[in-house]
N, C-alpha and C. Protein backbone atom coordinates (compact mmCIF):
# COMPACT_ATOMS: atom_id res chain seq x y z
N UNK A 1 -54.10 -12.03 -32.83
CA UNK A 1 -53.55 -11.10 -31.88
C UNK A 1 -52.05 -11.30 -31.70
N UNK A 2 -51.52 -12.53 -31.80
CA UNK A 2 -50.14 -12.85 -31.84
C UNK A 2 -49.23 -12.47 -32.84
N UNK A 3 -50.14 -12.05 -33.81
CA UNK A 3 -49.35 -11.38 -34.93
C UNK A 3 -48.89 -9.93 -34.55
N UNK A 4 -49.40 -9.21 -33.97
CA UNK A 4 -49.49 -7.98 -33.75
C UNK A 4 -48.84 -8.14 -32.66
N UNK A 5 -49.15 -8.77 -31.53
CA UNK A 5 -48.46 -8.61 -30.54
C UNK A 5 -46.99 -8.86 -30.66
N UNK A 6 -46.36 -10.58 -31.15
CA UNK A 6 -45.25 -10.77 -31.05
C UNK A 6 -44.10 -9.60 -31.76
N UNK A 7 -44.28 -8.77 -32.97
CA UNK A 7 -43.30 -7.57 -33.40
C UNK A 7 -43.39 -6.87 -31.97
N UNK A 8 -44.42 -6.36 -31.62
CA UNK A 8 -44.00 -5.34 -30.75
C UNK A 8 -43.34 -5.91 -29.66
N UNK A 9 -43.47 -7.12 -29.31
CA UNK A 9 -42.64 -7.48 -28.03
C UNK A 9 -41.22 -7.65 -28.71
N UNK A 10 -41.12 -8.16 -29.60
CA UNK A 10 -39.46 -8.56 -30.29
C UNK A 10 -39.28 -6.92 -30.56
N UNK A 11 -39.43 -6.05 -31.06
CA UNK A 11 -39.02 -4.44 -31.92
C UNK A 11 -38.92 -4.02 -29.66
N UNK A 12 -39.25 -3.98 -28.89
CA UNK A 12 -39.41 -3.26 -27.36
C UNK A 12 -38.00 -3.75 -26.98
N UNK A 13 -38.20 -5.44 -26.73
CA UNK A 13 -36.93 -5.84 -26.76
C UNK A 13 -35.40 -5.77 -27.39
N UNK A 14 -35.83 -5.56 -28.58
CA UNK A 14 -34.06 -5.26 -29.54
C UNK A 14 -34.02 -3.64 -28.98
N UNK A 15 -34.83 -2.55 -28.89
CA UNK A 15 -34.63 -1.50 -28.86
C UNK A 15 -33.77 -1.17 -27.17
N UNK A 16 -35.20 -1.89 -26.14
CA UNK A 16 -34.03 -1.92 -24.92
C UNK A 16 -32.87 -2.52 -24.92
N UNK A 17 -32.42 -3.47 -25.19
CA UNK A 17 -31.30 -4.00 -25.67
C UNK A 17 -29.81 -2.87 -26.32
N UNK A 18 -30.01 -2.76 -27.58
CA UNK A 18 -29.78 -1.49 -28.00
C UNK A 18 -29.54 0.20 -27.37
N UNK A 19 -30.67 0.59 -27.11
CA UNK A 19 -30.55 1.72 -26.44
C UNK A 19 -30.00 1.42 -25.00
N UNK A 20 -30.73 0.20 -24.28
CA UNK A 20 -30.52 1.05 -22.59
C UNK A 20 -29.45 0.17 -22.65
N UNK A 21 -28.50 -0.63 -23.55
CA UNK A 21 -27.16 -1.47 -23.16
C UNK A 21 -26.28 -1.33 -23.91
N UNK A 22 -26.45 -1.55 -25.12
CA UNK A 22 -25.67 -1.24 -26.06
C UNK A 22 -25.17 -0.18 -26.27
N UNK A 23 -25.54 0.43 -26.47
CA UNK A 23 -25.56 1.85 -27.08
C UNK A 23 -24.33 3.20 -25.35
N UNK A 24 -25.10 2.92 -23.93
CA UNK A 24 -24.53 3.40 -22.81
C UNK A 24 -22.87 2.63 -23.24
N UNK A 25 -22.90 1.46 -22.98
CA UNK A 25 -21.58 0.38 -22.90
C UNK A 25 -20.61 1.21 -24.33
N UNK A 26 -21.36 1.56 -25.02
CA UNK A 26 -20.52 2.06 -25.91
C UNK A 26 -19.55 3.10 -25.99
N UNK A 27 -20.97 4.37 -25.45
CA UNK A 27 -19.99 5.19 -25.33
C UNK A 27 -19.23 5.43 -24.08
N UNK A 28 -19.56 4.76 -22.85
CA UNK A 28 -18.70 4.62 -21.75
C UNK A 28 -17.31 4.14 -22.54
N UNK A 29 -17.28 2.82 -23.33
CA UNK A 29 -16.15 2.44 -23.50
C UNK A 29 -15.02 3.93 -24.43
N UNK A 30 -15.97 4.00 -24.94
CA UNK A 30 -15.24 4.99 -25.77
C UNK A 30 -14.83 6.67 -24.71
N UNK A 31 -15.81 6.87 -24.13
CA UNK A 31 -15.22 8.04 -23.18
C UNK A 31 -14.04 7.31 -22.19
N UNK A 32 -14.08 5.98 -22.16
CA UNK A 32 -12.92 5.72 -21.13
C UNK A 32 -11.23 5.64 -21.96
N UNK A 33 -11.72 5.47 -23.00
CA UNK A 33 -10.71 5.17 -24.21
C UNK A 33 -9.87 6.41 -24.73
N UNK A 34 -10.98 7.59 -24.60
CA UNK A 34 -9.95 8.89 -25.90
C UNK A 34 -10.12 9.76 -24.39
N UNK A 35 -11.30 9.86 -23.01
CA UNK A 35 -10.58 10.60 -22.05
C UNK A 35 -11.26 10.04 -21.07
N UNK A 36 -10.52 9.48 -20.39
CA UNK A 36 -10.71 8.48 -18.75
C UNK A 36 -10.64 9.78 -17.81
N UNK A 37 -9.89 10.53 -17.71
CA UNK A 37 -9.54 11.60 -16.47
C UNK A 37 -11.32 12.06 -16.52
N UNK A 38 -11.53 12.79 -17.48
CA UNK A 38 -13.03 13.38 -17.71
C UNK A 38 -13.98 12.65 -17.79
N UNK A 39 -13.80 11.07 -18.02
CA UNK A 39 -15.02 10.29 -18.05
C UNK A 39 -15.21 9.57 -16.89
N UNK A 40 -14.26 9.84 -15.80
CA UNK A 40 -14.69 9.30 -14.20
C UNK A 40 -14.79 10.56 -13.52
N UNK A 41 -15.27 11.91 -13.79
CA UNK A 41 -15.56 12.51 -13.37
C UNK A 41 -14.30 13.71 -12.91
N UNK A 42 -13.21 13.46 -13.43
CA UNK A 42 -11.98 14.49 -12.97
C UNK A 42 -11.93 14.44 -11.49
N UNK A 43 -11.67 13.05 -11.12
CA UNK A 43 -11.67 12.69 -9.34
C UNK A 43 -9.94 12.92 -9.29
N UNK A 44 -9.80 13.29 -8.17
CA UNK A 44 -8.03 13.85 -7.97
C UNK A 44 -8.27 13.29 -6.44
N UNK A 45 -7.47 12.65 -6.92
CA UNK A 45 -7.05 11.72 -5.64
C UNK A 45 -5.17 11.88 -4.77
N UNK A 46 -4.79 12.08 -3.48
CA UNK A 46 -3.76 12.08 -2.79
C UNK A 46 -3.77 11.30 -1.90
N UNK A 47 -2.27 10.34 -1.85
CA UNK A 47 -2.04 9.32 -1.05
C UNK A 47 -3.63 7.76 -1.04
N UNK A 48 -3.73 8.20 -2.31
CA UNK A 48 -4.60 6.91 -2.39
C UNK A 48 -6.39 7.24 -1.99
N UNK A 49 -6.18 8.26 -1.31
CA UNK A 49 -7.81 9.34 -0.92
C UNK A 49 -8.10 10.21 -1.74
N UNK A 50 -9.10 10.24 -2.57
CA UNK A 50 -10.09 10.93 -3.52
C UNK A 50 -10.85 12.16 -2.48
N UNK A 51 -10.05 13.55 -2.39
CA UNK A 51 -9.87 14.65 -2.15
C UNK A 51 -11.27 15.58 -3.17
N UNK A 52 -11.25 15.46 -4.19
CA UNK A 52 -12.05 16.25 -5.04
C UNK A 52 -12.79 15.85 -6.21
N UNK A 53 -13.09 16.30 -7.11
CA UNK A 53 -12.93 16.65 -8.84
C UNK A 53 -13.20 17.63 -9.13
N UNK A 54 -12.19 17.81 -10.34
CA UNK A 54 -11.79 19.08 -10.87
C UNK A 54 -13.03 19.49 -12.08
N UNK A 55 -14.26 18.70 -11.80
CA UNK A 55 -15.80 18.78 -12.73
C UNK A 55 -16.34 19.32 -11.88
N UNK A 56 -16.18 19.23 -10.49
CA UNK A 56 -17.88 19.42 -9.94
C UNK A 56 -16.78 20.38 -8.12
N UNK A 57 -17.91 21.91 -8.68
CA UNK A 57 -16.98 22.53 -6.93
C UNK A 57 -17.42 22.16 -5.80
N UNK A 58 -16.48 22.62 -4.89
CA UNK A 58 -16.78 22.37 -3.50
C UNK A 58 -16.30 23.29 -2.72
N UNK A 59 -16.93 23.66 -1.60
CA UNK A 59 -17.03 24.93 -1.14
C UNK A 59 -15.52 24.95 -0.17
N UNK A 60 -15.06 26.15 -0.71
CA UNK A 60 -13.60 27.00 0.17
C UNK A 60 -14.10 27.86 0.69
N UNK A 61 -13.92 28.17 2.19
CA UNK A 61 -14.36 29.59 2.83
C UNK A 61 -13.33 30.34 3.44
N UNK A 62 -12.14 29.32 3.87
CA UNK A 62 -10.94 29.77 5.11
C UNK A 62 -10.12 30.77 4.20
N UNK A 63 -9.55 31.50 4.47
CA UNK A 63 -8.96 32.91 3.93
C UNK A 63 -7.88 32.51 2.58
N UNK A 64 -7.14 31.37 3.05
CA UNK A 64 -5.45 31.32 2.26
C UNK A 64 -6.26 30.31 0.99
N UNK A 65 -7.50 30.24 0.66
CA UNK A 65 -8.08 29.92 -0.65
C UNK A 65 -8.51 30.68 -1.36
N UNK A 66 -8.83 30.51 -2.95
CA UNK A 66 -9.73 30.63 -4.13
C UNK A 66 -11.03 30.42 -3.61
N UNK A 67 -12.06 31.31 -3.88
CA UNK A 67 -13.11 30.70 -3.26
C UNK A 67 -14.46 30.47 -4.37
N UNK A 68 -15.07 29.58 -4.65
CA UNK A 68 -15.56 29.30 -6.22
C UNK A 68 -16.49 30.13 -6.16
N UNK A 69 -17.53 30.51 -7.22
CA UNK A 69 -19.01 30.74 -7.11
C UNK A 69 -19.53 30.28 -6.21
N UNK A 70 -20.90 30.83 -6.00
CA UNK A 70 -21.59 30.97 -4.47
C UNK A 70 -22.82 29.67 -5.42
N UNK A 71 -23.00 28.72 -4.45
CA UNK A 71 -23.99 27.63 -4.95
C UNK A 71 -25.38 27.86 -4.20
N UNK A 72 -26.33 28.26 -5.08
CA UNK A 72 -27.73 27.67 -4.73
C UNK A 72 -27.95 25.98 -4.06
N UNK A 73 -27.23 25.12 -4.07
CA UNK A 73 -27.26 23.98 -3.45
C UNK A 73 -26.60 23.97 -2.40
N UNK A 74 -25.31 24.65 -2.18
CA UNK A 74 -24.39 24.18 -1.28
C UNK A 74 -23.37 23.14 -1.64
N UNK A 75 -23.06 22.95 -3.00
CA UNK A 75 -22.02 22.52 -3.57
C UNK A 75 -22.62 20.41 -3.54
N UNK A 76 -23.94 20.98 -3.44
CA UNK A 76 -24.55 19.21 -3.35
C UNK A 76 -24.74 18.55 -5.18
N UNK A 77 -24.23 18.28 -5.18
CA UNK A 77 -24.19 17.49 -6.73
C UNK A 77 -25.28 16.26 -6.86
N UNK A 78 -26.19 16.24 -5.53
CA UNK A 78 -27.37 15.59 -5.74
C UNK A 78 -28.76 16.11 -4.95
N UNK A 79 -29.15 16.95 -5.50
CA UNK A 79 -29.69 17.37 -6.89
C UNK A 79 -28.73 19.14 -6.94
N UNK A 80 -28.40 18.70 -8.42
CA UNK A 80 -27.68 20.25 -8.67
C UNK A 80 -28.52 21.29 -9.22
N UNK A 81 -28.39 22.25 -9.18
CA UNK A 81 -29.82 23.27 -9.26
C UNK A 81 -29.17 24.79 -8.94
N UNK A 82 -30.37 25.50 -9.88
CA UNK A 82 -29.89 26.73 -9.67
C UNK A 82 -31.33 27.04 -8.32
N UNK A 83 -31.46 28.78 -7.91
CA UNK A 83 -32.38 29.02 -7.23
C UNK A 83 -33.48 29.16 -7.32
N UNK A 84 -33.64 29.27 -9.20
CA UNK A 84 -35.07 29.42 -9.88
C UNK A 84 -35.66 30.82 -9.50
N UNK A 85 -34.62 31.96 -9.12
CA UNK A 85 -35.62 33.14 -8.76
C UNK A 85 -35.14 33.97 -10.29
N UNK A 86 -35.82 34.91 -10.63
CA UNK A 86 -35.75 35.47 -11.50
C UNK A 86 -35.20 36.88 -11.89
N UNK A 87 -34.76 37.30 -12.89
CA UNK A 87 -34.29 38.77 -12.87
C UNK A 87 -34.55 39.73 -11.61
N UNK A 88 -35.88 39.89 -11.96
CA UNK A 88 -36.79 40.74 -11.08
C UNK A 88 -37.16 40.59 -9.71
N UNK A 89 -36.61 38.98 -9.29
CA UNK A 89 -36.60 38.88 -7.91
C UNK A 89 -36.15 39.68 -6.46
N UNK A 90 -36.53 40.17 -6.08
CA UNK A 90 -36.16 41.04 -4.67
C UNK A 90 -35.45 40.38 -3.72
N UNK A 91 -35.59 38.75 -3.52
CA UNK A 91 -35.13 38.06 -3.10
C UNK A 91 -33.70 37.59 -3.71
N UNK A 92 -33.74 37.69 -5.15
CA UNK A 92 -32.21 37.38 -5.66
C UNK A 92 -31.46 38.68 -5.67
N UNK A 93 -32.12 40.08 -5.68
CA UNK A 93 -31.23 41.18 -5.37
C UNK A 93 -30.21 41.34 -4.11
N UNK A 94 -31.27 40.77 -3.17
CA UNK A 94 -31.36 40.91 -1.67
C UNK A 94 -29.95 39.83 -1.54
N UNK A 95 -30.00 38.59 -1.89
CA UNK A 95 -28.71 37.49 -2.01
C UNK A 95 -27.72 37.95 -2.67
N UNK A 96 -27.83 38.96 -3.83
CA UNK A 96 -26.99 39.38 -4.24
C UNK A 96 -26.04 40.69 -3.59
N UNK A 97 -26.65 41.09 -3.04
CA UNK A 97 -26.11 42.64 -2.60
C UNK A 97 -25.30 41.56 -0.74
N UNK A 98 -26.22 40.84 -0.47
CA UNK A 98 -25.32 40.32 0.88
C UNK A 98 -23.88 39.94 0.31
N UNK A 99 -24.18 38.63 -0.82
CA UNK A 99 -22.97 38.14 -1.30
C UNK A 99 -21.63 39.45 -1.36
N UNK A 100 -22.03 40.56 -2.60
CA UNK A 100 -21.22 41.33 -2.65
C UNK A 100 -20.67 42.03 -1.60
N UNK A 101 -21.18 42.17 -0.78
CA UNK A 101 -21.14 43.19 0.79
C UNK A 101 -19.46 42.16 1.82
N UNK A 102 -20.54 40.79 1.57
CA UNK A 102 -19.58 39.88 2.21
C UNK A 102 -18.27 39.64 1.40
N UNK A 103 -18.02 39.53 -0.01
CA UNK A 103 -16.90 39.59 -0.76
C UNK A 103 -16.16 40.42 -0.74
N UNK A 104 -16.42 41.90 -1.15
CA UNK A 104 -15.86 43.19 -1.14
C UNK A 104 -15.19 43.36 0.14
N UNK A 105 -15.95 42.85 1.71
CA UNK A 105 -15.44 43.37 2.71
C UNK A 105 -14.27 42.25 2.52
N UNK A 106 -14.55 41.02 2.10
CA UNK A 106 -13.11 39.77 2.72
C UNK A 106 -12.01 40.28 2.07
N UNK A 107 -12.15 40.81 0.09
CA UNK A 107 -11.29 41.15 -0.34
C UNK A 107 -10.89 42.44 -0.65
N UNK A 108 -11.53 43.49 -0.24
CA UNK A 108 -11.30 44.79 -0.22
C UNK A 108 -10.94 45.36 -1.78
N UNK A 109 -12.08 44.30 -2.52
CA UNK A 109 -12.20 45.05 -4.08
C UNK A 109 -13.50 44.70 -4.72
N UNK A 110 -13.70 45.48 -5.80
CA UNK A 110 -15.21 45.63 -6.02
C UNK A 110 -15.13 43.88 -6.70
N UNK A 111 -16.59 43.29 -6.18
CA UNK A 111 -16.76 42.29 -6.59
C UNK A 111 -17.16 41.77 -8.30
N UNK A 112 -16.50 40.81 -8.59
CA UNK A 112 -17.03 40.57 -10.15
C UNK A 112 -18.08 40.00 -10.13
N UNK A 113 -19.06 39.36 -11.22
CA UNK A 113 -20.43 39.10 -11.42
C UNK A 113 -20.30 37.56 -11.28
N UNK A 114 -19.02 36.95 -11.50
CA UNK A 114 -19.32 35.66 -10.60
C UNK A 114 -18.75 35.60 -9.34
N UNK A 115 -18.58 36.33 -8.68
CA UNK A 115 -18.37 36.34 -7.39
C UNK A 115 -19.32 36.21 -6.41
N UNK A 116 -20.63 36.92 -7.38
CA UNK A 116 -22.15 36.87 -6.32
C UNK A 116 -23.11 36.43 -6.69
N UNK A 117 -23.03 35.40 -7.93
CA UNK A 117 -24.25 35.19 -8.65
C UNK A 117 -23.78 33.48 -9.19
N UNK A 118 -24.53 32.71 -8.55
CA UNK A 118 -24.49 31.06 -8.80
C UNK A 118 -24.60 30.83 -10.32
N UNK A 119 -24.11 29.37 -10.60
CA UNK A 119 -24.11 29.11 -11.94
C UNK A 119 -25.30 28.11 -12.22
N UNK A 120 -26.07 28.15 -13.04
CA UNK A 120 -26.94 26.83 -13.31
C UNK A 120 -27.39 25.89 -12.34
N UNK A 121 -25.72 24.90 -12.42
CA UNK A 121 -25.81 24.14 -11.90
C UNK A 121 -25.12 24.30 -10.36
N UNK A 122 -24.60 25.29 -9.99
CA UNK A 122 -24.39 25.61 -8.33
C UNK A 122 -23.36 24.41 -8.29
N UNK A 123 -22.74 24.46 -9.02
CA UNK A 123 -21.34 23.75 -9.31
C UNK A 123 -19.93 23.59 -10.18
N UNK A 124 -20.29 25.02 -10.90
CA UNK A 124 -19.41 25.53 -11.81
C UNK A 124 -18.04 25.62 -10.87
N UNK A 125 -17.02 24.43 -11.18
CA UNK A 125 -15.70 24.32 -11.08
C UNK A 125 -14.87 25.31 -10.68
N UNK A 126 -15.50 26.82 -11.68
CA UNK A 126 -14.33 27.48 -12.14
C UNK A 126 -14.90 29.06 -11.94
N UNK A 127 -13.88 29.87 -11.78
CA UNK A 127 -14.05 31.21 -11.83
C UNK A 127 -13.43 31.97 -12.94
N UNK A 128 -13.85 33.28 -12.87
CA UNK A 128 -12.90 34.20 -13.93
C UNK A 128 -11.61 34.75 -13.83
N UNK A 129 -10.77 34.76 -14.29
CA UNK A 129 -9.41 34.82 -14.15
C UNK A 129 -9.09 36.37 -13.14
N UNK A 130 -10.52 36.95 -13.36
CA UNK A 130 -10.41 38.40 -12.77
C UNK A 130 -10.96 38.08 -11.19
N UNK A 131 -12.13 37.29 -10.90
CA UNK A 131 -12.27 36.88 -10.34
C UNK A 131 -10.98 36.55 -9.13
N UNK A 132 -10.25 35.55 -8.95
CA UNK A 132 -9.29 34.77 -9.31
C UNK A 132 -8.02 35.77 -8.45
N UNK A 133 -7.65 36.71 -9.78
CA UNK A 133 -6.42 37.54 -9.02
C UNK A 133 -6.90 38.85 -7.86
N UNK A 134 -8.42 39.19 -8.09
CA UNK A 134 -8.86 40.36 -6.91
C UNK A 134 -8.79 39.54 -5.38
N UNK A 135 -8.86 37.71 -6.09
CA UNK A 135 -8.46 36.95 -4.53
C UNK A 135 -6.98 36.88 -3.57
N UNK A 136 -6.22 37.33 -4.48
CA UNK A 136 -4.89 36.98 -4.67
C UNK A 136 -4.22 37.79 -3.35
N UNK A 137 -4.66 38.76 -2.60
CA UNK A 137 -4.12 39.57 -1.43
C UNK A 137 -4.51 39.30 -0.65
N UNK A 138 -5.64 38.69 -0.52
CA UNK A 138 -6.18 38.22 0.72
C UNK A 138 -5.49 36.66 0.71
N UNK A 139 -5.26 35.91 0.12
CA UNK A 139 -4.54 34.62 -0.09
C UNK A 139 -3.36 34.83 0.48
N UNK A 140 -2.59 35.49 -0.50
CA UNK A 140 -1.19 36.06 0.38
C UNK A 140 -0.96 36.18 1.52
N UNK A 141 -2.00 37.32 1.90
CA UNK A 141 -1.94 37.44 3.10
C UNK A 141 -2.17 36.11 4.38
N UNK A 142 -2.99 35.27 4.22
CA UNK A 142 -2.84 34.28 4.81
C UNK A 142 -2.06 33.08 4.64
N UNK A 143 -1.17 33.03 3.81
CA UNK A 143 -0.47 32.46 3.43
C UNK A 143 1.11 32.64 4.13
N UNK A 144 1.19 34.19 4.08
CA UNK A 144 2.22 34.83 4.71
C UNK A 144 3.34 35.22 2.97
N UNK A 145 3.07 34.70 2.04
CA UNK A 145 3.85 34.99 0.70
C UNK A 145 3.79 35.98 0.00
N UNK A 146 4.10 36.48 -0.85
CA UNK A 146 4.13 37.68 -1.66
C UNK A 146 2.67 37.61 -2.65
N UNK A 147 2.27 38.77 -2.77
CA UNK A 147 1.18 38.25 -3.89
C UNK A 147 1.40 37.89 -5.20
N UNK A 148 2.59 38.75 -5.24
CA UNK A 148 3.16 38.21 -6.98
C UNK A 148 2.99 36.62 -7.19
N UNK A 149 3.70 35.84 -5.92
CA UNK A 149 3.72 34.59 -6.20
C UNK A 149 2.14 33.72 -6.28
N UNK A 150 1.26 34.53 -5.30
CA UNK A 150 -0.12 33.76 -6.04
C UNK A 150 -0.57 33.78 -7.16
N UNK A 151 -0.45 35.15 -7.26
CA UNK A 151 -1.06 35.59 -8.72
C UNK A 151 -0.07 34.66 -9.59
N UNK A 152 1.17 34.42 -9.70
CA UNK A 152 1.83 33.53 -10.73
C UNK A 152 1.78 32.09 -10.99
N UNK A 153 0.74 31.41 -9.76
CA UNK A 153 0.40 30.46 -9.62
C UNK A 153 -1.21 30.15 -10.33
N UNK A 154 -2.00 31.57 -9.80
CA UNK A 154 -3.11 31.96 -10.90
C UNK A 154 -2.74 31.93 -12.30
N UNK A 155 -1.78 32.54 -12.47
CA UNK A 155 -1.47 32.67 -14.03
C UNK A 155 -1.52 31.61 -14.71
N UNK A 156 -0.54 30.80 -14.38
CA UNK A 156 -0.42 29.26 -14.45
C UNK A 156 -1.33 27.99 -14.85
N UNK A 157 -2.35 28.62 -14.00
CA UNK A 157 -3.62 27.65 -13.88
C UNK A 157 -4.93 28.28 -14.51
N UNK A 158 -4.63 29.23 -15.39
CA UNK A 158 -5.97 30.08 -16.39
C UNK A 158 -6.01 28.95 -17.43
N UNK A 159 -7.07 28.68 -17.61
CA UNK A 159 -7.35 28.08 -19.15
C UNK A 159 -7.88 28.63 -20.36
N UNK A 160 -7.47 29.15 -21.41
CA UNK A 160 -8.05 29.89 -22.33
C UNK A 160 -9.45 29.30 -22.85
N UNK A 161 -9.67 30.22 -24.22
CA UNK A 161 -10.80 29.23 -24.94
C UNK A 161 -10.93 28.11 -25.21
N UNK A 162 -11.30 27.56 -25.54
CA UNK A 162 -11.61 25.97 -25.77
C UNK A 162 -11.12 26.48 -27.53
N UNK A 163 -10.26 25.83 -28.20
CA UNK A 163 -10.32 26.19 -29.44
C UNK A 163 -9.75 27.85 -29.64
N UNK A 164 -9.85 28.47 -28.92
CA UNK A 164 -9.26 29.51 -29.04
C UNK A 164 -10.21 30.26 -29.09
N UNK A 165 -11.89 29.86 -29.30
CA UNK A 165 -12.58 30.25 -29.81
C UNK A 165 -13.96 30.45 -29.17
N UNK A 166 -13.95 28.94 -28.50
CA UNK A 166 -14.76 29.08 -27.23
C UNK A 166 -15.20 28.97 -25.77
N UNK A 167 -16.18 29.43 -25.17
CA UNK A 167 -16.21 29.55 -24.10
C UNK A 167 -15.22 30.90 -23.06
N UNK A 168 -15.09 30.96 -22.13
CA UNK A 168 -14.46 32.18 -21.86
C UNK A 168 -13.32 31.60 -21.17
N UNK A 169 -12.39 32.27 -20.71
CA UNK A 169 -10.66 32.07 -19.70
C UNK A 169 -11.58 32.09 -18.27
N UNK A 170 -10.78 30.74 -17.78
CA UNK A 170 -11.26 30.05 -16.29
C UNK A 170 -10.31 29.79 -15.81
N UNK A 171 -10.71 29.76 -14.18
CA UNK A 171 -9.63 28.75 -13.95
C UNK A 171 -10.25 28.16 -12.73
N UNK A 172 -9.48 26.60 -12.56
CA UNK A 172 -9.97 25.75 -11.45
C UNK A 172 -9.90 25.73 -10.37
N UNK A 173 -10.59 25.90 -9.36
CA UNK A 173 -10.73 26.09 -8.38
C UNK A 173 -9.86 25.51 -7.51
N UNK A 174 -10.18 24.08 -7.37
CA UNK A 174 -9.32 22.92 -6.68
C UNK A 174 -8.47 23.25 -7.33
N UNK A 175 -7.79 22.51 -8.17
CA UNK A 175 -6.89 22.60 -8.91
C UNK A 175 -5.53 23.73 -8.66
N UNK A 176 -6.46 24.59 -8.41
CA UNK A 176 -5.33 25.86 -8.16
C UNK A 176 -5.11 26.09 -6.77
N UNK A 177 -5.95 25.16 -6.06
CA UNK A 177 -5.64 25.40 -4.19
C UNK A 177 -4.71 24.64 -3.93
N UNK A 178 -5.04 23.27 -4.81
CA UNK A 178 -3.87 22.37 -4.64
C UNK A 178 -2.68 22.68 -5.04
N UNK A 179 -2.49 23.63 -5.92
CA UNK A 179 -1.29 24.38 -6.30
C UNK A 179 -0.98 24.81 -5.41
N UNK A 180 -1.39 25.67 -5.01
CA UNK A 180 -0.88 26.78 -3.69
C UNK A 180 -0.28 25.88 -2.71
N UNK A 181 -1.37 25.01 -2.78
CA UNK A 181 -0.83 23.95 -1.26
C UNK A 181 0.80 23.67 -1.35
N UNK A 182 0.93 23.31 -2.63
CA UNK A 182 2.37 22.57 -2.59
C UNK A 182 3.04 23.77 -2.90
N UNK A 183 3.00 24.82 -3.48
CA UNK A 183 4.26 25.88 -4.07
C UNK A 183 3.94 26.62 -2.57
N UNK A 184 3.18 27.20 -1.91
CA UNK A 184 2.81 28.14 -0.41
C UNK A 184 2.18 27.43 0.42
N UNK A 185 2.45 26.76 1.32
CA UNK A 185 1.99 26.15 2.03
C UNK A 185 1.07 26.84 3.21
N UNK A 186 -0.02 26.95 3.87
CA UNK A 186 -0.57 27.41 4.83
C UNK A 186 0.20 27.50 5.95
N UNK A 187 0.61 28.33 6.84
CA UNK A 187 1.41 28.37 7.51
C UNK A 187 0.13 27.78 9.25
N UNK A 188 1.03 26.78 10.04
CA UNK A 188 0.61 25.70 10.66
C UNK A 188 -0.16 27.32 12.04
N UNK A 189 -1.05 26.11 12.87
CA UNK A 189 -2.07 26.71 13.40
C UNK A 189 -0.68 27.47 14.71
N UNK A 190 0.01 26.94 15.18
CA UNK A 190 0.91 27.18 16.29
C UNK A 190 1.72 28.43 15.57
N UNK A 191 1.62 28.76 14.14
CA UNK A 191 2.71 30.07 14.15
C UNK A 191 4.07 29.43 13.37
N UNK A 192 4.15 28.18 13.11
CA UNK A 192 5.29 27.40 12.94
C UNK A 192 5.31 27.41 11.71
C-alpha cells in the first residue's frame, strides 16, 4: 500500500508546492515588474491617503461630477455581480426606464445605453466618451466654468482602442474627476 500511496503523497505535494506557490509568486513578481500601477490594483493615492482606483468604480452622485455606470452592487467590489435579470425581465425594464427618466431629467439629454444599464461586474471604471460629454453641462454648470473647458478635460482623458484595434474609446471616471478637481475646482459651499 506504501507503494501506491507514497507517489501520490510526493506528486499532491510538488504540485501544491508548484501551483498554489510557485507558480502565484511568479507571476505576482512578474506583474509587479513590467506593471506595478495595474498589479496593485490602480490605487491613486493624495497626500499619502488612498482616495480610489482607477480599476474598480465608485459611486459619484453630486452634480459638478462624471457619474459612472449604475452598479447592481452599489460599487461593492466584495462580491461584484451583475443583477442576473434577463432580457425579458420586467423588472430590468422597469430599472431601466427609472435610470433613464432620472438621467435625462439631471442632464437634459437623451440617455446613452451605459448610462442605464450596469456592467457585469457593477464596477466598470469607465464610461463612453458620449456618455461622458452629454455630462459635460450639467458639470459646468456646477462648477460655475465654461463647458468647452470640461469637455476639453474629457477630451484629454478618452482612451482609444487598446491596439488601435481593441475594445471600445473610454474614459475614467476617477481619473477625470480628479482632473476637474485640479483644472475647475468646485466652487466652496459659502459661495466663495
Amino acid at each position: 500500500m506504501l507503494t501506491h500511496l507514497r507517489p501520490a503523497v510526493t506528486l499532491l505535494a510538488a504540485m501544491t508546492l508548484l501551483t498554489g506557490l510557485a507558480y502565484p509568486l511568479a507571476m505576482t513578481g512578474l506583474a509587479q515588474a513590467l506593471v506595478p500601477q495595474t498589479a496593485n490594483g490602480g490605487l491613486i493615492a493624495r497626500e499619502g491617503r488612498v482616495i480610489g482606483a482607477a480599476l474598480i468604480a465608485q459611486g459619484f452622485t453630486t452634480p459638478g461630477y462624471l457619474h459612472p455606470r449604475p452598479s447592481a452592487v452599489g460599487y461593492n467590489a466584495m462580491p461584484s455581480g451583475a443583477s442576473n435579470l434577463g432580457a425579458t425581465s420586467a423588472t430590468l425594464a422597469a430599472e431601466i426606464a427609472t435610470r433613464r427618466a432620472a438621467w435625462e431629467a439631471e442632464n437634459g439629454a437623451t440617455a446613452p445605453v451605459d448610462a442605464v444599464t450596469a456592467s457585469a461586474s457593477g464596477l466598470d471604471p469607465d464610461i463612453s466618451p458620449e456618455n461622458a460629454r452629454l455630462q459635460a453641462s450639467r458639470i459646468a454648470a456646477a462648477r460655475g466654468a465654461p463647458p468647452e473647458a470640461v469637455l476639453a478635460i474629457i477630451a484629454a482623458h478618452t482612451e482609444g482602442r487598446w491596439l488601435g484595434l481593441f475594445g471600445a474609446p473610454r474614459v475614467n471616471v476617477l481619473v477625470t474627476n480628479l482632473a476637474l478637481d485640479a483644472a475647475l475646482p468646485l466652487p466652496l459651499a459659502d459661495g466663495s
